[in-house]
C-alpha atoms as a PDB file:
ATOM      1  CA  UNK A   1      46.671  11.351 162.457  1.00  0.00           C
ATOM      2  CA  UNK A   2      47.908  11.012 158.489  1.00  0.00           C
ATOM      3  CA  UNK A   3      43.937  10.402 157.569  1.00  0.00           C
ATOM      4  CA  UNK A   4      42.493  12.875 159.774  1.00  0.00           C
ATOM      5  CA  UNK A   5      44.695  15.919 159.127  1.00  0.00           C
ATOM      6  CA  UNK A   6      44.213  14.840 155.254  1.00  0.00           C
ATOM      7  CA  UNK A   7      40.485  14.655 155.464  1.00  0.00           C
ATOM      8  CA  UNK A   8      40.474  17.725 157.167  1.00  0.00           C
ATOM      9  CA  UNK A   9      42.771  19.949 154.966  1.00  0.00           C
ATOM     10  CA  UNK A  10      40.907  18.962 151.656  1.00  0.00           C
ATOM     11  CA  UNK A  11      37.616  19.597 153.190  1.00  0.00           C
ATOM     12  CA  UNK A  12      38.706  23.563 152.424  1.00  0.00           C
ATOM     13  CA  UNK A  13      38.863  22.783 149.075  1.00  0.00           C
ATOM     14  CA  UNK A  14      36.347  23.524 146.462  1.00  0.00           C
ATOM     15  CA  UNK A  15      34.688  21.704 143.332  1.00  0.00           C
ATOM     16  CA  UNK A  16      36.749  23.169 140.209  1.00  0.00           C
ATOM     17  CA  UNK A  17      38.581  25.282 141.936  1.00  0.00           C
ATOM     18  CA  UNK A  18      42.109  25.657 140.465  1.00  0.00           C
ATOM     19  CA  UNK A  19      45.162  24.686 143.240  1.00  0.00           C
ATOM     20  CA  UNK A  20      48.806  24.705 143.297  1.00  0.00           C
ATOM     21  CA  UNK A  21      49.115  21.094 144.431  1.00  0.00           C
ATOM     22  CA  UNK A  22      52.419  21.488 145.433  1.00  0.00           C
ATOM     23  CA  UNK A  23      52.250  24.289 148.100  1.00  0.00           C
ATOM     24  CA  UNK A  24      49.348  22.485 149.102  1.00  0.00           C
ATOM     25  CA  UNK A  25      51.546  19.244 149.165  1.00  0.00           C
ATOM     26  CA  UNK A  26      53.690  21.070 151.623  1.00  0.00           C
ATOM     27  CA  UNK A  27      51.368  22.336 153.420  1.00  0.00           C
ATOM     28  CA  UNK A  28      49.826  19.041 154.369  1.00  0.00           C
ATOM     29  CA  UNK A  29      53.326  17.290 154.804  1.00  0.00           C
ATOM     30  CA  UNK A  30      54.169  19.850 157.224  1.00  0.00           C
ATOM     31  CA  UNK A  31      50.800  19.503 159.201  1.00  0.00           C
ATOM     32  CA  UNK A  32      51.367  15.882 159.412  1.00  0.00           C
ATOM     33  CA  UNK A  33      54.761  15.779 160.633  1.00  0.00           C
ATOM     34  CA  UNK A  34      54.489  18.560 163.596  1.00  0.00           C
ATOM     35  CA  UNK A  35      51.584  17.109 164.476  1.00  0.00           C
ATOM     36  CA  UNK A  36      52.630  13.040 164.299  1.00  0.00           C
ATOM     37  CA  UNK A  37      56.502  14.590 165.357  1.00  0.00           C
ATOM     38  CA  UNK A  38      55.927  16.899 168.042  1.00  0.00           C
ATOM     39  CA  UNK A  39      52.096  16.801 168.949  1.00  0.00           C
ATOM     40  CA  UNK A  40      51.732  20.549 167.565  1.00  0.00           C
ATOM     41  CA  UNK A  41      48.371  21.518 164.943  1.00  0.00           C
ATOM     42  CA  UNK A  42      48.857  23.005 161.833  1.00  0.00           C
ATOM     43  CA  UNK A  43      48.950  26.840 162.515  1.00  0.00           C
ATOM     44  CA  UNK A  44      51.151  25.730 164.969  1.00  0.00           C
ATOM     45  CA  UNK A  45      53.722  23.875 163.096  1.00  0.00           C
ATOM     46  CA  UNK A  46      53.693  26.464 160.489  1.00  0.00           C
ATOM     47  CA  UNK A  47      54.319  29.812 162.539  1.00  0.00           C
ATOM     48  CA  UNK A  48      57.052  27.112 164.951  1.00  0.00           C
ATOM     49  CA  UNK A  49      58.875  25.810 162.374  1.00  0.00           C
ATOM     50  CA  UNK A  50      57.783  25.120 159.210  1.00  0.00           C
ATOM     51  CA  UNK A  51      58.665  29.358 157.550  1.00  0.00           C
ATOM     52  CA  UNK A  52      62.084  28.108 159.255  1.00  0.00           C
ATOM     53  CA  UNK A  53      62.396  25.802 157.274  1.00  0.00           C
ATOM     54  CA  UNK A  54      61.332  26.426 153.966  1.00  0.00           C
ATOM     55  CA  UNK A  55      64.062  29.714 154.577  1.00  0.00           C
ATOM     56  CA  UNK A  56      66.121  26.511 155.166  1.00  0.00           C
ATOM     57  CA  UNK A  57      65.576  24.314 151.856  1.00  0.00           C
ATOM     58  CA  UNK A  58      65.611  27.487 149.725  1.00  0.00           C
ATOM     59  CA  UNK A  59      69.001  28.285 150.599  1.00  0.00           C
ATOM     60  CA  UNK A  60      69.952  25.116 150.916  1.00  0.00           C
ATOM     61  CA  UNK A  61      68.764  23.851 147.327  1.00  0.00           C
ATOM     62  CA  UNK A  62      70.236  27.187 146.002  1.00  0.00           C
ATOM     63  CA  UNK A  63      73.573  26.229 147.578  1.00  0.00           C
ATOM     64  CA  UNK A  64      73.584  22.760 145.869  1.00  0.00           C
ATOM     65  CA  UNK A  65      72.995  24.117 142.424  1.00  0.00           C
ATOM     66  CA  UNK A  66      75.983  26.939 142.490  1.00  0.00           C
ATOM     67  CA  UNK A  67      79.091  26.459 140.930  1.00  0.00           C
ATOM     68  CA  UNK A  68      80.685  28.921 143.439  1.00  0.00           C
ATOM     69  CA  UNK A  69      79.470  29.447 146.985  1.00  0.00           C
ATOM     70  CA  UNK A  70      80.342  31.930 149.701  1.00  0.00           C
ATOM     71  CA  UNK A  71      81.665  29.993 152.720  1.00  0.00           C
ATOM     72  CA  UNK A  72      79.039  29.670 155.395  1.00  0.00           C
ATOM     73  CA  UNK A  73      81.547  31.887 157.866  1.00  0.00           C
ATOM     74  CA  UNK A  74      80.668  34.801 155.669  1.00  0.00           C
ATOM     75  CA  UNK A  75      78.300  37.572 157.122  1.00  0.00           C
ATOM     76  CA  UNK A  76      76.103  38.098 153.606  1.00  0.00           C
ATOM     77  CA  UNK A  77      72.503  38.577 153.626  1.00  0.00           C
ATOM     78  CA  UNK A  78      71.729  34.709 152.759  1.00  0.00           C
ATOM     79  CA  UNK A  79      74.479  33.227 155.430  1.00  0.00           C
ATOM     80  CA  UNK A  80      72.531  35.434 157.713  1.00  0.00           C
ATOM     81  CA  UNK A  81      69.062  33.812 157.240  1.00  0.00           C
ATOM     82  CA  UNK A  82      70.130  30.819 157.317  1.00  0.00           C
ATOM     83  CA  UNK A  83      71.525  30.748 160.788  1.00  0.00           C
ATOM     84  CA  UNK A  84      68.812  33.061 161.818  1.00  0.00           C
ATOM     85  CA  UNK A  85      66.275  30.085 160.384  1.00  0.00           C
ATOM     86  CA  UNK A  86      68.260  27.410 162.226  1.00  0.00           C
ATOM     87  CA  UNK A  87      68.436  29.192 165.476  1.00  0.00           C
ATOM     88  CA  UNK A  88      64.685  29.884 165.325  1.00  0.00           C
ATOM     89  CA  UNK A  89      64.140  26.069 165.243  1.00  0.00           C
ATOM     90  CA  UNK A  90      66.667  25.243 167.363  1.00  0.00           C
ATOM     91  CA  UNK A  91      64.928  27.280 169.989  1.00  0.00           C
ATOM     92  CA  UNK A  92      61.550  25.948 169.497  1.00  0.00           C
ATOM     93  CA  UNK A  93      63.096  21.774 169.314  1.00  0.00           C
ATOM     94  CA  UNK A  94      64.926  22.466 172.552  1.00  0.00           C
ATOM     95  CA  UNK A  95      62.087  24.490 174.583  1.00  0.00           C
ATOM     96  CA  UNK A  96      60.359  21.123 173.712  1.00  0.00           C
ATOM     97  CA  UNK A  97      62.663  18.811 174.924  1.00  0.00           C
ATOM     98  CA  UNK A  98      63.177  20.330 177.979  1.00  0.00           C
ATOM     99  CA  UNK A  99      59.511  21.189 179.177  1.00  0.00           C
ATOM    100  CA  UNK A 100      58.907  17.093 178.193  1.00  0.00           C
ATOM    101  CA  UNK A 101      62.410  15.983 179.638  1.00  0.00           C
ATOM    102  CA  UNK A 102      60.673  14.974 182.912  1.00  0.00           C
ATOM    103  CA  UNK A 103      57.387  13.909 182.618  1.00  0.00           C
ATOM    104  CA  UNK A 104      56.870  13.191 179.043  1.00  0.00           C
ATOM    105  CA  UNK A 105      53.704  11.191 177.994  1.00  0.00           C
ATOM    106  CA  UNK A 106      52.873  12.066 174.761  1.00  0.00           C
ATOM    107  CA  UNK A 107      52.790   9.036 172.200  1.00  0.00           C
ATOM    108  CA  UNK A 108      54.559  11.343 168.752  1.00  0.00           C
ATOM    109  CA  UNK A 109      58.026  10.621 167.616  1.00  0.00           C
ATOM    110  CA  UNK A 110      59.185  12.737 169.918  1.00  0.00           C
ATOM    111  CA  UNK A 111      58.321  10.994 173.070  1.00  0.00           C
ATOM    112  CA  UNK A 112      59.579   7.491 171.380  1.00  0.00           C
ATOM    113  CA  UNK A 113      62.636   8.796 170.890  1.00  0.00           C
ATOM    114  CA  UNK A 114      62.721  10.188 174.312  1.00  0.00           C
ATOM    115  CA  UNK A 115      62.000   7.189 175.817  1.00  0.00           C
ATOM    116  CA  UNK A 116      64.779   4.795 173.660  1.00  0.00           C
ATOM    117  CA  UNK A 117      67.822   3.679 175.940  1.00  0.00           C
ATOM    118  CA  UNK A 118      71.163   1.972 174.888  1.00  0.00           C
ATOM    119  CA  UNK A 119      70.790  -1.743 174.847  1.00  0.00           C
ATOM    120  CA  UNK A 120      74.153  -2.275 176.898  1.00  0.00           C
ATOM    121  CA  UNK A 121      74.411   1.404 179.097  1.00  0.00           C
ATOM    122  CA  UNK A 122      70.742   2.041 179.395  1.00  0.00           C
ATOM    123  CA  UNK A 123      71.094   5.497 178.373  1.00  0.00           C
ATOM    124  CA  UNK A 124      68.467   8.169 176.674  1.00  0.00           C
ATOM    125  CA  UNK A 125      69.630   9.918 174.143  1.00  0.00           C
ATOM    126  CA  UNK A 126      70.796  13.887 175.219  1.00  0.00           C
ATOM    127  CA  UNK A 127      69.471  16.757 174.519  1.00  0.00           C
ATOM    128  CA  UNK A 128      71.678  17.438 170.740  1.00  0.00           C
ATOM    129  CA  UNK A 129      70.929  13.992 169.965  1.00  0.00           C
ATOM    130  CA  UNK A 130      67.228  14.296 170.035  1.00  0.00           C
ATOM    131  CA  UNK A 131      67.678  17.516 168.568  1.00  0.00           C
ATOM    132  CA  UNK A 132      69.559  16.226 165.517  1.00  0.00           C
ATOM    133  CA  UNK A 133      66.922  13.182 164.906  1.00  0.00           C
ATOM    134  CA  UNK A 134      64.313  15.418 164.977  1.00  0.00           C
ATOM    135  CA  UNK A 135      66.006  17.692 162.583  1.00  0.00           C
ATOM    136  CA  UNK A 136      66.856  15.302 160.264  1.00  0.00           C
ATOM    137  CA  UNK A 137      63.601  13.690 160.411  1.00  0.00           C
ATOM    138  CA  UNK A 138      61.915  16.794 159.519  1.00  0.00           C
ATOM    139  CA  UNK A 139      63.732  17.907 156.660  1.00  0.00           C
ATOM    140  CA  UNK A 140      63.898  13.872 155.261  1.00  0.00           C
ATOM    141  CA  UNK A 141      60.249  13.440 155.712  1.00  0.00           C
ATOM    142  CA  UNK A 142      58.603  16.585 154.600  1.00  0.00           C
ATOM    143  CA  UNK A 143      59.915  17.994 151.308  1.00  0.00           C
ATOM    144  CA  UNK A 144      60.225  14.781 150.146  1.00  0.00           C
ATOM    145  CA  UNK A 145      56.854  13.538 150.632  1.00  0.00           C
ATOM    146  CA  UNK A 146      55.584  15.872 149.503  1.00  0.00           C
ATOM    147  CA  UNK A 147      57.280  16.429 146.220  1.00  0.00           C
ATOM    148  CA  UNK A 148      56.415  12.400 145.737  1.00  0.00           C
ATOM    149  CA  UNK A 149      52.724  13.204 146.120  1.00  0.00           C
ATOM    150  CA  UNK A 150      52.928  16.099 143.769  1.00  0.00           C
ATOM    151  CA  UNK A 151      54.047  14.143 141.256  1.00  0.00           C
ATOM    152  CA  UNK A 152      52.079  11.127 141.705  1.00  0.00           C
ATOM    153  CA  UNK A 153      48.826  13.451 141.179  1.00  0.00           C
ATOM    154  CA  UNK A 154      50.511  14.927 138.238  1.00  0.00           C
ATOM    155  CA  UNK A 155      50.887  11.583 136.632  1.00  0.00           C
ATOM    156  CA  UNK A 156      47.152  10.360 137.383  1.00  0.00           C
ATOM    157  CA  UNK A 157      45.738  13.983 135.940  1.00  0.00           C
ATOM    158  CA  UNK A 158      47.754  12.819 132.833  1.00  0.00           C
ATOM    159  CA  UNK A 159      45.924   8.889 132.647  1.00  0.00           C
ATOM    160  CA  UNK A 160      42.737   9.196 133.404  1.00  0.00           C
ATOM    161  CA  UNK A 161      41.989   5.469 132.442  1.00  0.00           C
ATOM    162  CA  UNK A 162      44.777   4.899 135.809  1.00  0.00           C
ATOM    163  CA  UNK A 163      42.841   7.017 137.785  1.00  0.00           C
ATOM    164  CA  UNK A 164      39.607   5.545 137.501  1.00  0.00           C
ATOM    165  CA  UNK A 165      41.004   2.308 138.549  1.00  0.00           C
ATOM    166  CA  UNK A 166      42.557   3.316 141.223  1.00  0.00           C
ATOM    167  CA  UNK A 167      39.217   5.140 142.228  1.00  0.00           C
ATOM    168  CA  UNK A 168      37.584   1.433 141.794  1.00  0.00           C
ATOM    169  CA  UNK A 169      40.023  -0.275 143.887  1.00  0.00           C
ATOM    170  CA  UNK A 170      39.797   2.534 146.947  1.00  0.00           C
ATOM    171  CA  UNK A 171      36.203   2.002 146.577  1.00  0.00           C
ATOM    172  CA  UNK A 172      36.138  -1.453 146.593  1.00  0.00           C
ATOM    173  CA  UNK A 173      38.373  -2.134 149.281  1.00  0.00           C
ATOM    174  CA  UNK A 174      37.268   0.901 151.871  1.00  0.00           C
ATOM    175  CA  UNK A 175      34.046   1.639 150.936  1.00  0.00           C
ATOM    176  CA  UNK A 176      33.236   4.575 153.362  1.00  0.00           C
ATOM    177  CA  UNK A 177      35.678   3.852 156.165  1.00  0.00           C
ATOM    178  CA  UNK A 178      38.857   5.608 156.971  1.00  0.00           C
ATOM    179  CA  UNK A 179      42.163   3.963 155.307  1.00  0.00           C
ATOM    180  CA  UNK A 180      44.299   2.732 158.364  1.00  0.00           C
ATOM    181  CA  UNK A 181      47.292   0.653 158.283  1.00  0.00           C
ATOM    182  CA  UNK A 182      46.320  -2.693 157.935  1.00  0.00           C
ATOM    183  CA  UNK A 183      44.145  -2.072 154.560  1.00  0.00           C
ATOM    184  CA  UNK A 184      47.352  -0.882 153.222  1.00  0.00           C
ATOM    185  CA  UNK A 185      48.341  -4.145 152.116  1.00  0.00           C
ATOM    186  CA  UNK A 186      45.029  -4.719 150.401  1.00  0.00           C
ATOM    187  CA  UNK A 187      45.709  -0.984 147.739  1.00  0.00           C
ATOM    188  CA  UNK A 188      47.694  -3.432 145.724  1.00  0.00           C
ATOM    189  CA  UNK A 189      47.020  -0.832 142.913  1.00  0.00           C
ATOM    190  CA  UNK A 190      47.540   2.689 144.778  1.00  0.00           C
ATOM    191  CA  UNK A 191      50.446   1.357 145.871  1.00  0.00           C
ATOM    192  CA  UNK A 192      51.766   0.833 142.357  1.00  0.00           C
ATOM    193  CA  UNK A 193      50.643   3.826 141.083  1.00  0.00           C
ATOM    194  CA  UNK A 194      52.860   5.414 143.883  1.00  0.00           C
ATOM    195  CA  UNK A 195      55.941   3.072 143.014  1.00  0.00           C
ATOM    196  CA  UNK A 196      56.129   4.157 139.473  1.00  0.00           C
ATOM    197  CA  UNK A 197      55.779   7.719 140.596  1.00  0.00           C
ATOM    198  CA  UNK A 198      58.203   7.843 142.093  1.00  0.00           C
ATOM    199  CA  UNK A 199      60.257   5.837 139.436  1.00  0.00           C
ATOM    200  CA  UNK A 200      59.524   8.127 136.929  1.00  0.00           C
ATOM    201  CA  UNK A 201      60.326  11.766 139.176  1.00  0.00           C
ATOM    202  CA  UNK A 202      62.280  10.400 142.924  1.00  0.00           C
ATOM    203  CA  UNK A 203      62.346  13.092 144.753  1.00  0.00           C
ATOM    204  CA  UNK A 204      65.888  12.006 146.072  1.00  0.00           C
ATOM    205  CA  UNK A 205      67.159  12.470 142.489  1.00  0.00           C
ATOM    206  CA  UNK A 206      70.626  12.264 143.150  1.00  0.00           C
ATOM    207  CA  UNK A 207      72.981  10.713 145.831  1.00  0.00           C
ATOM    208  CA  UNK A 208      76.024  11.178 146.904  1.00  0.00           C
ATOM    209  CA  UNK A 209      78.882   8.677 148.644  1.00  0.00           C
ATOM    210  CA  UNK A 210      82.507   9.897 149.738  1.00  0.00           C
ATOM    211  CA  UNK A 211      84.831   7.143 149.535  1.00  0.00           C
ATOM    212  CA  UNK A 212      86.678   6.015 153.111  1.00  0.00           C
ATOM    213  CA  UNK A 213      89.394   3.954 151.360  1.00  0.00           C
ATOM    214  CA  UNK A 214      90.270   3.617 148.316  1.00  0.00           C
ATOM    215  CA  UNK A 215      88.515   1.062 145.587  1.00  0.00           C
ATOM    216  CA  UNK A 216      87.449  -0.148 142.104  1.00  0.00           C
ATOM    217  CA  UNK A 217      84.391  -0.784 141.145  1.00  0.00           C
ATOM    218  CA  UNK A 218      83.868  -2.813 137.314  1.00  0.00           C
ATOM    219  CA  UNK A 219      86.815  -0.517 135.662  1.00  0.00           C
ATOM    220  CA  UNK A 220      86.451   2.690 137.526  1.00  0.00           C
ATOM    221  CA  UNK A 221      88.920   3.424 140.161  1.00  0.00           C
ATOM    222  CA  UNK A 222      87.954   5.219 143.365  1.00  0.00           C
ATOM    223  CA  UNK A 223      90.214   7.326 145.410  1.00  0.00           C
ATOM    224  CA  UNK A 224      89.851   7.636 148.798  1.00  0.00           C
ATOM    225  CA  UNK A 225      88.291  10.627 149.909  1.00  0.00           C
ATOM    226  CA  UNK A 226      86.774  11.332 146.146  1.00  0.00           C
ATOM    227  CA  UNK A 227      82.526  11.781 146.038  1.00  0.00           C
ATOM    228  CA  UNK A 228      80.654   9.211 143.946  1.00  0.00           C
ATOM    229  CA  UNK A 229      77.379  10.608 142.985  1.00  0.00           C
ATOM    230  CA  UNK A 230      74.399   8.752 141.420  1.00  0.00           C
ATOM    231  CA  UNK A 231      71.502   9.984 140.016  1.00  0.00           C
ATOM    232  CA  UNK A 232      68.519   7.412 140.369  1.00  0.00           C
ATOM    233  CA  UNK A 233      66.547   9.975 138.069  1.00  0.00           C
ATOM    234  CA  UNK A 234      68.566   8.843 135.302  1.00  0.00           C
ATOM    235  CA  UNK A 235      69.170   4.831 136.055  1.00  0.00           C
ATOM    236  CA  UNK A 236      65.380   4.775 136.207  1.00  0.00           C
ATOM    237  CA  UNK A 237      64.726   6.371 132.631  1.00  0.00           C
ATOM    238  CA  UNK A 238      67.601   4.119 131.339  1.00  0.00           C
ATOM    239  CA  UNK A 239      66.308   1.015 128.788  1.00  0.00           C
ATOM    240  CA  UNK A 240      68.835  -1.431 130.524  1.00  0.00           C
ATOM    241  CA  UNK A 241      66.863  -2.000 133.529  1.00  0.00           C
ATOM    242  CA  UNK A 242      63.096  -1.034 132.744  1.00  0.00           C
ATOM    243  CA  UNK A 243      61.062  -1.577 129.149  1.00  0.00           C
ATOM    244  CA  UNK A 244      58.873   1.444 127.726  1.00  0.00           C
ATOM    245  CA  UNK A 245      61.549   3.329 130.522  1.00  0.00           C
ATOM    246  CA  UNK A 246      59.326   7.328 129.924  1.00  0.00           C
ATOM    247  CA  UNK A 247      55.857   5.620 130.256  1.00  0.00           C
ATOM    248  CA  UNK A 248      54.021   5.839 133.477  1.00  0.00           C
ATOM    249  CA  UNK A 249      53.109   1.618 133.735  1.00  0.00           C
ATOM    250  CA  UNK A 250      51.864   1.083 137.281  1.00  0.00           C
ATOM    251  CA  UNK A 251      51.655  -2.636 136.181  1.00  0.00           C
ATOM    252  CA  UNK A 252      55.395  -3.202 135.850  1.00  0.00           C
ATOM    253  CA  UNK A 253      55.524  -3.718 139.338  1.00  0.00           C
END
């Protein structure tokens, strides 16, 4: 599904035509996901759930960055949106699960997760359970990806000498067939290019931990309750833990 979708949205493209790789990014992510996620095609996904969402990660990422925020009980204009956007996809994730609650076949994420029962109780999951996977799933996997792909063709536009490697190595080890899983392991090279990608610009850039007890860690105490946060944007950049830390090196892995 990953390779077909792929070949399929770049065959719209056009010799030297100018893109903005990241919509496109998102676009693609979001094609892949409904599709691999809930068996949908990519108007579908789109028009379903994916202008939910974006409404969703705008807010969201706006929320994040404010010093002061209105609390989420408050009728504004953006509190209103962004229930409106979660009730739209709620709607849509739960129509789903119920028209596949009884006779559900299809072999996406979805239907796995259907499927799953407790080791000891034998149990499927119910209905807000499969609801919140999927959720979280969604959001986790598509921004993310494609941010990470954004940047990694950023980086490669930038080295050109990289790029034509990795063209040699795709070349060499598919020829004209269709990447699948098991030649993964043999794009030694793409797969470093991607690693120090995402090194260089994670698209989980910072990370957060509430303490449940209280604890020190080297000379820092930690009060229960208190956030830690960590930003693996930095720690990657820093000279204590990789040489030549702002160069893009694929090799250094």
């Amino acid at each position: 599904d990953m390779t077909k979708i792929t070949e399929e949205f770049i065959c719209s493209w056009e010799d030297g035509e100018e893109r903005l790789i990241s919509r496109d990014m998102m676009e693609l992510t979001l094609a892949i996901i409904a599709r691999t996620m809930f068996s949908m095609d990519m108007k579908q996904g789109h028009e379903r759930v994916g202008k939910h969402f974006d409404i969703i990660m705008k807010i969201a990422t706006k929320r994040i960055r404010s010093v002061l925020k209105a609390p989420l009980t408050l009728n504004t204009p953006q509190n209103k949106s962004l229930s409106e956007a979660i009730k739209a996809i709620d709607d849509v994730l739960y129509e789903i699960i119920e028209k596949r609650s009884n006779s559900d076949t299809k072999d996406d994420l979805l239907g796995v997760l259907m499927r799953a029962r407790d080791e000891e109780s034998r149990e499927g999951m119910s209905s807000q359970q499969l609801r919140d996977e999927a959720m979280t799933i969604f959001l986790a996997g598509h921004e993310t990806t494609a941010n990470a792909l954004s940047w990694c063709l950023y980086l490669l536009s930038q080295h050109p000498k990289k790029t034509e490697r990795l063209y040699e190595e795709v070349d060499r080890v598919l020829g004209k067939s269709r990447a699948t899983y098991d030649t993964m392991k043999d794009l030694i090279y793409t797969q470093q290019i991607i690693w120090e990608s995402m090194r260089l610009y994670p698209p989980a850039w910072l990370i957060s931990r509430k303490a449940i007890e209280d604890v020190t860690i080297g000379n820092y105490r930690i009060h229960k309750g208190e956030t830690v946060m960590m930003s693996s944007y930095i720690m990657h950049r820093s000279k204590r833990y990789f040489s030549n830390a702002e160069e893009f090196i694929p090799e250094r892995f």
